[in-house]
Structure formats: C-alpha cells, structure tokens
C-alpha atoms as a PDB file:
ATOM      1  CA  UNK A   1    -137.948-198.266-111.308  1.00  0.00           C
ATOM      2  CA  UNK A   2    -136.965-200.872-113.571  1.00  0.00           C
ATOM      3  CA  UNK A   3    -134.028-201.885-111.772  1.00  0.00           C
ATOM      4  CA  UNK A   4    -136.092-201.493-108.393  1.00  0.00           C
ATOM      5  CA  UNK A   5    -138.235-204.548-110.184  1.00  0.00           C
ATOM      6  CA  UNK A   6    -135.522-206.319-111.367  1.00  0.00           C
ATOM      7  CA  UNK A   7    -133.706-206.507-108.031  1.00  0.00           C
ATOM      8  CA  UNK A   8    -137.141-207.859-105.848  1.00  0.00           C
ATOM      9  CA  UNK A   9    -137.806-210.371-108.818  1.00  0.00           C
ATOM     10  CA  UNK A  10    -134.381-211.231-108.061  1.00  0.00           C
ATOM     11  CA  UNK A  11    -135.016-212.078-104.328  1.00  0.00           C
ATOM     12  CA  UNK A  12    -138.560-213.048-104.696  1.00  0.00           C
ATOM     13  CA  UNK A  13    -136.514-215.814-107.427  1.00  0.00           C
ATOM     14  CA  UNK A  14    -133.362-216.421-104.559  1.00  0.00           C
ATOM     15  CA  UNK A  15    -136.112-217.076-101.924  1.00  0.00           C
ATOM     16  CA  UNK A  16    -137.476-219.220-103.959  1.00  0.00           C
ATOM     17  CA  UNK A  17    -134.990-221.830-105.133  1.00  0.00           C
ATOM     18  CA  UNK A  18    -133.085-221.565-101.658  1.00  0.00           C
ATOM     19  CA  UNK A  19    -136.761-222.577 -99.714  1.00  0.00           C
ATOM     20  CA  UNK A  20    -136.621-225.169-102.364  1.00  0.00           C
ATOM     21  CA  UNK A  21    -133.168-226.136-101.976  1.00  0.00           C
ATOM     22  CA  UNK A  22    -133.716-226.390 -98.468  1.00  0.00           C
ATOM     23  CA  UNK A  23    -136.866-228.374 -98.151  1.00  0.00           C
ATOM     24  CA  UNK A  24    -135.774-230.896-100.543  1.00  0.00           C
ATOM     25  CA  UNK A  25    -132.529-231.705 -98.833  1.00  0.00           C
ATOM     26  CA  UNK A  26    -133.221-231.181 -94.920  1.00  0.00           C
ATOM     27  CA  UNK A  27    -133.730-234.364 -92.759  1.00  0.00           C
ATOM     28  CA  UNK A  28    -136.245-232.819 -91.228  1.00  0.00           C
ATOM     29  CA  UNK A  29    -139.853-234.170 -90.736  1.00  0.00           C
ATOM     30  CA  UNK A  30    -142.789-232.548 -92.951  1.00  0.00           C
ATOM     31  CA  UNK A  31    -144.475-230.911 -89.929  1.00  0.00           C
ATOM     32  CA  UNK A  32    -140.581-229.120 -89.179  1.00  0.00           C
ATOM     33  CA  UNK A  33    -139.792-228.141 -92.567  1.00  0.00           C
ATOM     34  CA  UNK A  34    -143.498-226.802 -93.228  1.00  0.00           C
ATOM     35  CA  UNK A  35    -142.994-224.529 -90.180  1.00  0.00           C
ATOM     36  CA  UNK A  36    -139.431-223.600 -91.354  1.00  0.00           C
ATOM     37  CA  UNK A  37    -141.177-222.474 -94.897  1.00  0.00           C
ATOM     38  CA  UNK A  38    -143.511-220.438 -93.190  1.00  0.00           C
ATOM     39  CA  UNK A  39    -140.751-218.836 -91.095  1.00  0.00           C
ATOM     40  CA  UNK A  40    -138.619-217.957 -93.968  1.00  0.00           C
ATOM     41  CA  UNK A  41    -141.419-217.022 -96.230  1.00  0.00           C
ATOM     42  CA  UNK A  42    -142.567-214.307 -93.012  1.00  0.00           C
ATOM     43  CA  UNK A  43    -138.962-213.325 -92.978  1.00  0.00           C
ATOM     44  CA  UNK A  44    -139.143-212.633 -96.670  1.00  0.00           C
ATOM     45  CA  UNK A  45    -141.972-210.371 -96.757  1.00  0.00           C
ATOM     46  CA  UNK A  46    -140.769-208.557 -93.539  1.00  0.00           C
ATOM     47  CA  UNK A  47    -137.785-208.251 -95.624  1.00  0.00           C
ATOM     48  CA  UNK A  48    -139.672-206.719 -98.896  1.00  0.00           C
ATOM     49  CA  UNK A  49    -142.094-204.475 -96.263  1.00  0.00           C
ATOM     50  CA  UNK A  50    -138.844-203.220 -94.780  1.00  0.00           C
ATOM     51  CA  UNK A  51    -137.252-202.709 -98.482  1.00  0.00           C
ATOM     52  CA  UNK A  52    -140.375-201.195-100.026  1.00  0.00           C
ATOM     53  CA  UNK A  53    -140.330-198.932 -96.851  1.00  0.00           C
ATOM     54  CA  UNK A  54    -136.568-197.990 -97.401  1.00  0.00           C
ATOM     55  CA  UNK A  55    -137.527-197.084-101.246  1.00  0.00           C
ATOM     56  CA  UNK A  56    -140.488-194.807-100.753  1.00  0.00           C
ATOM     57  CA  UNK A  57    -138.350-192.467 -97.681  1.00  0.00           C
ATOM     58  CA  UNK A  58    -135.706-192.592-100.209  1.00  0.00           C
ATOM     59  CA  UNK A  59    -137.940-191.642-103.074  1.00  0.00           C
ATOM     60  CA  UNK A  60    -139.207-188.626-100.922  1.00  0.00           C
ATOM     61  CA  UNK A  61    -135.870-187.816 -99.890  1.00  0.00           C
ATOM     62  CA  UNK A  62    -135.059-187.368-103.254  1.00  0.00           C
ATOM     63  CA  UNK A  63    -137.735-185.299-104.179  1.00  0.00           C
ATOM     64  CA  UNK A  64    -137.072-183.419-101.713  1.00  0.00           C
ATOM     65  CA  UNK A  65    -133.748-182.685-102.309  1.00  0.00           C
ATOM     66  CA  UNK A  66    -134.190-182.282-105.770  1.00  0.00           C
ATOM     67  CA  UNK A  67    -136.704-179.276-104.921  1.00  0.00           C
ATOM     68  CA  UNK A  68    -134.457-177.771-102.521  1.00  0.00           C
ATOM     69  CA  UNK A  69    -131.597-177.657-105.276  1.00  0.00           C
ATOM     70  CA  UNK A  70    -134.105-176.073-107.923  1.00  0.00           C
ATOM     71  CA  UNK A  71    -134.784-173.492-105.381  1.00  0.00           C
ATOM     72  CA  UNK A  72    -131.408-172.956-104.602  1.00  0.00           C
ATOM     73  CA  UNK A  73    -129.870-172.949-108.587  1.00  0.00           C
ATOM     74  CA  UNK A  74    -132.886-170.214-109.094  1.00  0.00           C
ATOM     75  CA  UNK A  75    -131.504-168.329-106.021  1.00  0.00           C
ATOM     76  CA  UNK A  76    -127.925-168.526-107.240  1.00  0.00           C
ATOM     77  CA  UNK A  77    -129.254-167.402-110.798  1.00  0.00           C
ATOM     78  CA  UNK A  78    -131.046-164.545-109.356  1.00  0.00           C
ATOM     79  CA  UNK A  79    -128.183-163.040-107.281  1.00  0.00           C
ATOM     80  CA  UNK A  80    -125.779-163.273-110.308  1.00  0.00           C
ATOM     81  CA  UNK A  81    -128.345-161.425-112.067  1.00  0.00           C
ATOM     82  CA  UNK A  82    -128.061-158.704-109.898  1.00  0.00           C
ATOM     83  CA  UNK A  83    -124.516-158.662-109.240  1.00  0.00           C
ATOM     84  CA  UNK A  84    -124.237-158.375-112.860  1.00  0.00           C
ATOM     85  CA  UNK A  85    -126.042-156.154-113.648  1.00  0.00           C
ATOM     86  CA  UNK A  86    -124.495-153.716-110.339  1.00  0.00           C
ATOM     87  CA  UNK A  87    -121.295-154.632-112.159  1.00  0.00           C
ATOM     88  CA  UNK A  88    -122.706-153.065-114.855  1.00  0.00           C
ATOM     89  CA  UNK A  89    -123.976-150.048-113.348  1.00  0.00           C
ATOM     90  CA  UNK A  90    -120.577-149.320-111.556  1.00  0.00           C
ATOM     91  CA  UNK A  91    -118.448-149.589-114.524  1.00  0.00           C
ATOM     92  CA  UNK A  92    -121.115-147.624-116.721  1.00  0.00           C
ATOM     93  CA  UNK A  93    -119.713-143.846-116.132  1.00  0.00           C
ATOM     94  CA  UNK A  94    -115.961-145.169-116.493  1.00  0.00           C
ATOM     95  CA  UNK A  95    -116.620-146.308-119.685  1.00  0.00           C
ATOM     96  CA  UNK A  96    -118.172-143.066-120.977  1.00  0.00           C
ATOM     97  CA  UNK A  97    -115.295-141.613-119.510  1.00  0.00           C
ATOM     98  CA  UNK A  98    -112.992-143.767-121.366  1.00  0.00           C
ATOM     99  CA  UNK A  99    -114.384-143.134-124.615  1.00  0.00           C
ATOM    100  CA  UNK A 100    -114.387-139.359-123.889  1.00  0.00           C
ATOM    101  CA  UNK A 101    -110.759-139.762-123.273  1.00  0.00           C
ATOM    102  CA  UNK A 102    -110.037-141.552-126.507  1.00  0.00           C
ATOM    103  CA  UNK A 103    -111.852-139.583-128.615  1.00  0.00           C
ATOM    104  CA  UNK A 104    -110.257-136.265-126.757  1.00  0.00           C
ATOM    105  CA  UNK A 105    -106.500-138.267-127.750  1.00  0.00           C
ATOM    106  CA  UNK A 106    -107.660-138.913-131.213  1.00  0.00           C
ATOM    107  CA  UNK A 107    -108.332-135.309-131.692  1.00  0.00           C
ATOM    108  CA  UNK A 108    -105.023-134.470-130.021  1.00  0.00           C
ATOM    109  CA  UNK A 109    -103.331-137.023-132.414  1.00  0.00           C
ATOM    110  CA  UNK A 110    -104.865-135.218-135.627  1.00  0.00           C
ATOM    111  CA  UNK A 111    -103.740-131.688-134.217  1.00  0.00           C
ATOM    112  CA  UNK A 112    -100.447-132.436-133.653  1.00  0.00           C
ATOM    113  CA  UNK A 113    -100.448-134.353-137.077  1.00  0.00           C
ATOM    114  CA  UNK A 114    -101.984-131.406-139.120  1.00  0.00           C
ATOM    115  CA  UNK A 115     -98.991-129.486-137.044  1.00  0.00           C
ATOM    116  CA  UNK A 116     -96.367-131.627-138.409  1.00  0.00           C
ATOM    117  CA  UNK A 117     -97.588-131.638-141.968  1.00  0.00           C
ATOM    118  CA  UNK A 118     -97.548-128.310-142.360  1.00  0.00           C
ATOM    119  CA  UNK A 119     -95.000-126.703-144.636  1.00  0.00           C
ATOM    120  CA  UNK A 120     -92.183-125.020-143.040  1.00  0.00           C
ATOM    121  CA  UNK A 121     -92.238-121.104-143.292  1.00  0.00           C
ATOM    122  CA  UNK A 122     -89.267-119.432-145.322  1.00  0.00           C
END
C-alpha cells in the first residue's frame, strides 16, 4: 500500500502545482479562473473516486485469485499424493519379486561356486 500512497500524494502534489501554475499565469478574469479551479479540482476527485474504485476490484480480484490458486496447489498436492502412493502399490509385488530373484541367484552363485572349489576326484 505504500506505493498506492505514494502514487495519489503524487497526483494530489501534480494537481496541485499545475492548478497553481495555471491560475497564476491565465489571462483570465477571477470569476473564470475560480470556476476553472473548481472544474479541475471536481475532475480530480472523480479521478481519485474512479482510482480508489479501480484499487479495491483489483484488491478483491486478487484475493480472489490468490484463494483459487491455494485451492488449486492443495488439489494438485493431493492427487500427487495419491498417484504416488498407487505408484507405490503397483510396483510393491515386483519388488518382492525382485529380491526373491536375487537372493534365489545369489544362492545359485554360491552352489555353483562350492561346485567349482571342490577338489577334483582321482
């Protein structure tokens, strides 16, 4: 919000000097130039309304949106969740069955092994 201030100060500060600026060198009669002050000062608050307006839709937008995405991140968290742990699931009897393989090779391994060390018969 800070730069939200910072940027009305800025045309509250613009209006200003340029209402200045314009009164003080305008050849126009006091009775014109008071009317043209009031003009621009009514166009300068329209102009604020309309901003201040334009700040609070976008502020709701933004909440807005903002909620939506947490909802949608959670969603998103929760279906890789399960996908995971279906990955999981699937790959769970393969992997027994890899390790019963291994271990049934490692045995194989040490037969043939306790084959091949033993002595020769004469």
């Amino acid at each position: 919000m800070g730069k939200t201030k910072a940027l009305a100060t800025g045309f509250v500060i613009g209006g200003v000097v340029s209402a200045a600026s314009v009164l003080l060198t305008t050849p126009k009669s006091g009775k014109d130039m008071i009317t043209d002050a009031k003009n621009k000062s009514d166009e300068i608050k329209e102009s604020f309304s309309m901003l201040k307006e334009d700040l609070n839709e976008l502020t709701t937008h933004i909440k807005q949106l903002s909620s939506e995405g947490k909802q949608i991140i959670a969603e998103v968290t929760s279906d890789l969740k399960r996908s995971i742990s279906s990955f999981q699931e699937d790959i769970q009897p393969n992997l027994t069955r890899l390790k019963d393989d291994i271990e049934e090779m490692q045995h194989s391994i040490e037969t043939v092994k306790s084959e091949v060390n033993k002595p020769a018969p004469k």
